[in-house]
C-alpha atoms as a PDB file:
ATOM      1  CA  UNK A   1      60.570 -99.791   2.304  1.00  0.00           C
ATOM      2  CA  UNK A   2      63.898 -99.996   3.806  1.00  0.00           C
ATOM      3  CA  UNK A   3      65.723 -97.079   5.024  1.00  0.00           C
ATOM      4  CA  UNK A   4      69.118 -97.299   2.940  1.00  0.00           C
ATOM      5  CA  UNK A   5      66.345 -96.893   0.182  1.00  0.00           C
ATOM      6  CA  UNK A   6      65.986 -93.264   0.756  1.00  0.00           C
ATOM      7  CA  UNK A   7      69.228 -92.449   2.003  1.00  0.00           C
ATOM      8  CA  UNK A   8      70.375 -90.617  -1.074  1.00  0.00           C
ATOM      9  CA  UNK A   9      67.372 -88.575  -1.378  1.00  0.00           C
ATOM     10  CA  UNK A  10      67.813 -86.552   1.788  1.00  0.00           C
ATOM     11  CA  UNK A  11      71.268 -85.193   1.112  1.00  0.00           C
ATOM     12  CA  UNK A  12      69.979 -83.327  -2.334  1.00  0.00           C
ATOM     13  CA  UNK A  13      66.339 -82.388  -0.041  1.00  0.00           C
ATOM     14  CA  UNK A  14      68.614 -80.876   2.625  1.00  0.00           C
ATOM     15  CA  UNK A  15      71.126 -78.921  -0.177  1.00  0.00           C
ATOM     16  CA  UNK A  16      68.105 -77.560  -1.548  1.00  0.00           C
ATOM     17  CA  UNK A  17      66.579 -76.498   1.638  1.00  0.00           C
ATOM     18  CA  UNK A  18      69.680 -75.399   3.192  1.00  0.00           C
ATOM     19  CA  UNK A  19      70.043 -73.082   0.078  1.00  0.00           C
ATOM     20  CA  UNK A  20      67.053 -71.569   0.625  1.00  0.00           C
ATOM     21  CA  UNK A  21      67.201 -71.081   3.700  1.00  0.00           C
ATOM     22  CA  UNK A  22      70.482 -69.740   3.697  1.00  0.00           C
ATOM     23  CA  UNK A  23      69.635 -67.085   0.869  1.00  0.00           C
ATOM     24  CA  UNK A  24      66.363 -66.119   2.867  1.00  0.00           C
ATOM     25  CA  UNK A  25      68.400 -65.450   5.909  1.00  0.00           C
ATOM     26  CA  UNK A  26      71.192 -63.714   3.996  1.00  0.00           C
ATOM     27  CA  UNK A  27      67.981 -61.172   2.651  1.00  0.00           C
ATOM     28  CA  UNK A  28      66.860 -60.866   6.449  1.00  0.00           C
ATOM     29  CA  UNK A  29      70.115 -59.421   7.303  1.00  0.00           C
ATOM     30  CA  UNK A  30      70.822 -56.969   4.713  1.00  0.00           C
ATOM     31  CA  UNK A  31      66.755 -55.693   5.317  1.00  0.00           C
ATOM     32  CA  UNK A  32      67.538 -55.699   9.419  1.00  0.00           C
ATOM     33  CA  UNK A  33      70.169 -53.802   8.749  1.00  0.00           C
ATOM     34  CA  UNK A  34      69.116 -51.104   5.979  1.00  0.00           C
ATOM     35  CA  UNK A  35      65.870 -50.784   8.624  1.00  0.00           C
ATOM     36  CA  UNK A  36      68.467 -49.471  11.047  1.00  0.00           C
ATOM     37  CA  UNK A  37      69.480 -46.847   8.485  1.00  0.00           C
ATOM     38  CA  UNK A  38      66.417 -45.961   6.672  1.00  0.00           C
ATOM     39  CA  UNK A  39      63.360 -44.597   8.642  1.00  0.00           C
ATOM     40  CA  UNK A  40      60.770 -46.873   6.970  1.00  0.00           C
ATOM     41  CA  UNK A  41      57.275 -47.553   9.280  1.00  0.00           C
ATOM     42  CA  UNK A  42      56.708 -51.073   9.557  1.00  0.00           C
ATOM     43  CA  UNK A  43      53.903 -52.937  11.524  1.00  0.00           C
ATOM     44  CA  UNK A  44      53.510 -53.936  14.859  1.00  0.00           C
ATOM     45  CA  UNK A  45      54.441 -58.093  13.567  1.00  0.00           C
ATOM     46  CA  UNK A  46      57.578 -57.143  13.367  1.00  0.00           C
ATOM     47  CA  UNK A  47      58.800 -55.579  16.441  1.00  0.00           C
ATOM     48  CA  UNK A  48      57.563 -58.702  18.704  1.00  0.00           C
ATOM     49  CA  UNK A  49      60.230 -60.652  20.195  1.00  0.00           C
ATOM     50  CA  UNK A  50      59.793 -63.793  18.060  1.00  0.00           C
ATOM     51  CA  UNK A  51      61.022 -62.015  15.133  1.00  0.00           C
ATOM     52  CA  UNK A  52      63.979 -61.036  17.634  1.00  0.00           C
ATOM     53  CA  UNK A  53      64.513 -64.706  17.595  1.00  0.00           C
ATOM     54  CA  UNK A  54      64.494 -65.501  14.039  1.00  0.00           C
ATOM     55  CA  UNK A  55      67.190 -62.799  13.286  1.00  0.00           C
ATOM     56  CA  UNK A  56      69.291 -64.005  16.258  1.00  0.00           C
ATOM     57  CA  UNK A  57      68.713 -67.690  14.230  1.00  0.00           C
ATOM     58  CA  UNK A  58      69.570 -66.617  10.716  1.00  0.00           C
ATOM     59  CA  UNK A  59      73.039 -65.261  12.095  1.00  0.00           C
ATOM     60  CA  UNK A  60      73.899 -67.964  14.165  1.00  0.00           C
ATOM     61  CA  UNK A  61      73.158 -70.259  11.160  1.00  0.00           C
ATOM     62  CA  UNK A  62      74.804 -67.363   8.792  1.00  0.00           C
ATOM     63  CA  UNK A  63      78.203 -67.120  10.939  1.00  0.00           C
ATOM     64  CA  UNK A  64      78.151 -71.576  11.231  1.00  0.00           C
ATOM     65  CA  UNK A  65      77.602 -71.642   7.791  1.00  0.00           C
ATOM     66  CA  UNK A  66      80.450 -69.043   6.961  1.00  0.00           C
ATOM     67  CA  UNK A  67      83.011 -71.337   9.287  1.00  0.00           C
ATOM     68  CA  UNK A  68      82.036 -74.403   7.115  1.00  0.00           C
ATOM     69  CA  UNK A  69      82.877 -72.543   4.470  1.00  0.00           C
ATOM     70  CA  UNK A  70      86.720 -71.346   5.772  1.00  0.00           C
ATOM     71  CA  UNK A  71      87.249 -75.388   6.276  1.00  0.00           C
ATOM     72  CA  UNK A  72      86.408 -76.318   2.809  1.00  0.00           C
ATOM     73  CA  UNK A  73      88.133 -73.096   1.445  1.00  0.00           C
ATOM     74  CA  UNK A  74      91.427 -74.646   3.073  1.00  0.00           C
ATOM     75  CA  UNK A  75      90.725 -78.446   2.181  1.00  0.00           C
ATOM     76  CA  UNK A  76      90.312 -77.338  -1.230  1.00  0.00           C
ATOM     77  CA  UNK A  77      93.745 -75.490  -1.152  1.00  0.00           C
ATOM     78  CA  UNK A  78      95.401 -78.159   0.697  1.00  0.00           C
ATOM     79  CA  UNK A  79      93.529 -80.608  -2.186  1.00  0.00           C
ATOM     80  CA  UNK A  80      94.971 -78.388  -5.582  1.00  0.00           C
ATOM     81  CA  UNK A  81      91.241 -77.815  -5.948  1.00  0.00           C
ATOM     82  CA  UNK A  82      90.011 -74.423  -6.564  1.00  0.00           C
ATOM     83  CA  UNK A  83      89.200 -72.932  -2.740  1.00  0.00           C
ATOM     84  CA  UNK A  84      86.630 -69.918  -3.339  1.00  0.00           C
ATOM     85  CA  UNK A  85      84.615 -72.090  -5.683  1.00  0.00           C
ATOM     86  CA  UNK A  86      84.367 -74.842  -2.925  1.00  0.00           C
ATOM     87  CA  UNK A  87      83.809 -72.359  -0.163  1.00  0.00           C
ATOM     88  CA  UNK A  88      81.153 -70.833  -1.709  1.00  0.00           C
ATOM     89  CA  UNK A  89      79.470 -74.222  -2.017  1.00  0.00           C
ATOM     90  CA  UNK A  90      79.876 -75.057   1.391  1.00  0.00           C
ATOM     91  CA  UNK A  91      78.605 -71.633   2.555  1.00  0.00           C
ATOM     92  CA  UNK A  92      75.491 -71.932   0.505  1.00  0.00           C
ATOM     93  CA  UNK A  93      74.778 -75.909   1.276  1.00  0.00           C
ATOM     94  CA  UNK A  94      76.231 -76.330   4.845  1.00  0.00           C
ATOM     95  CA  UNK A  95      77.001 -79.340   6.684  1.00  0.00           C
ATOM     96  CA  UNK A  96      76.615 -82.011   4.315  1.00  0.00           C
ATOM     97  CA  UNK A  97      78.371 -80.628   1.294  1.00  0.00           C
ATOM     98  CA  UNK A  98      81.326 -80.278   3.897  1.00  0.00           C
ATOM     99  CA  UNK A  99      80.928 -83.671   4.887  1.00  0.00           C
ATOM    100  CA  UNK A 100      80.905 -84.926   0.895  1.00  0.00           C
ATOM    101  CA  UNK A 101      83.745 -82.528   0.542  1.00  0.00           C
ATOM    102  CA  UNK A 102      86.023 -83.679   3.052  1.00  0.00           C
ATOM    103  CA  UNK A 103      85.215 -87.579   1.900  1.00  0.00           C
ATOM    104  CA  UNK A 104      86.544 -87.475  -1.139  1.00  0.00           C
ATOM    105  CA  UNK A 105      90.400 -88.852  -1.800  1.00  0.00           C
ATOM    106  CA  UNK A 106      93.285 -86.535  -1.009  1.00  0.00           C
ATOM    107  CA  UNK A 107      95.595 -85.951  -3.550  1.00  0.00           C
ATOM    108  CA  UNK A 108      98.850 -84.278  -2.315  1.00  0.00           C
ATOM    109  CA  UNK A 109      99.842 -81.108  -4.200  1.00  0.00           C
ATOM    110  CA  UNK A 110     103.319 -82.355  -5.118  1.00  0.00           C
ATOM    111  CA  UNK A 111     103.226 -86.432  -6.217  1.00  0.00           C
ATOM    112  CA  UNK A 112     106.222 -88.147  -5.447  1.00  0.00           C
ATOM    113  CA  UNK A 113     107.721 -89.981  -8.105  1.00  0.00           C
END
């Protein structure tokens, strides 16, 4: 099995992942920050410092995510493409719907004639 074989697969496996993963860390932060708010006991688990860590990943990947997303607002104005639509795409999918963003043709916004 050659590798070009499976090449398309792992875009759509890493959109759906990404999605997840992005929703699931999008959760984390509204319930880390209601916590702070709203005196609700909780165990032990989740006042170790590895679940430090995982909050501290989900908003570096949460604030990366939402800079992706400004780019491909902006290409998509810059294309005559609709820019909240695309940016919310990007935000939810990451890297690689950038990257399939940005590679299609340019149009400019006022053809010549």
């Amino acid at each position: 099995m050659k590798w070009t074989a499976n090449a398309p697969v792992f875009p759509s496996i890493i959109k759906i992942v990404s999605t997840m993963l992005i929703s699931g860390a999008i959760i984390l932060e509204i319930w880390d920050f209601t916590r702070n708010f709203i005196d609700i006991p909780f165990h032990d688990i989740w006042r170790n410092e590895t679940f430090t860590w995982v909050i501290i990943l989900a908003r570096f990947a949460l604030i990366s995510h939402l800079i992706e997303a400004i780019i491909a607002g902006f290409a998509a104005n810059f294309q005559g493409k609709n820019p909240l639509k695309s940016a919310v795409y990007t935000f939810f999918v990451g890297t690689v719907g950038l990257l399939e963003f940005l590679k299609q043709p340019k149009y400019p916004v006022v053809k010549q004639i």
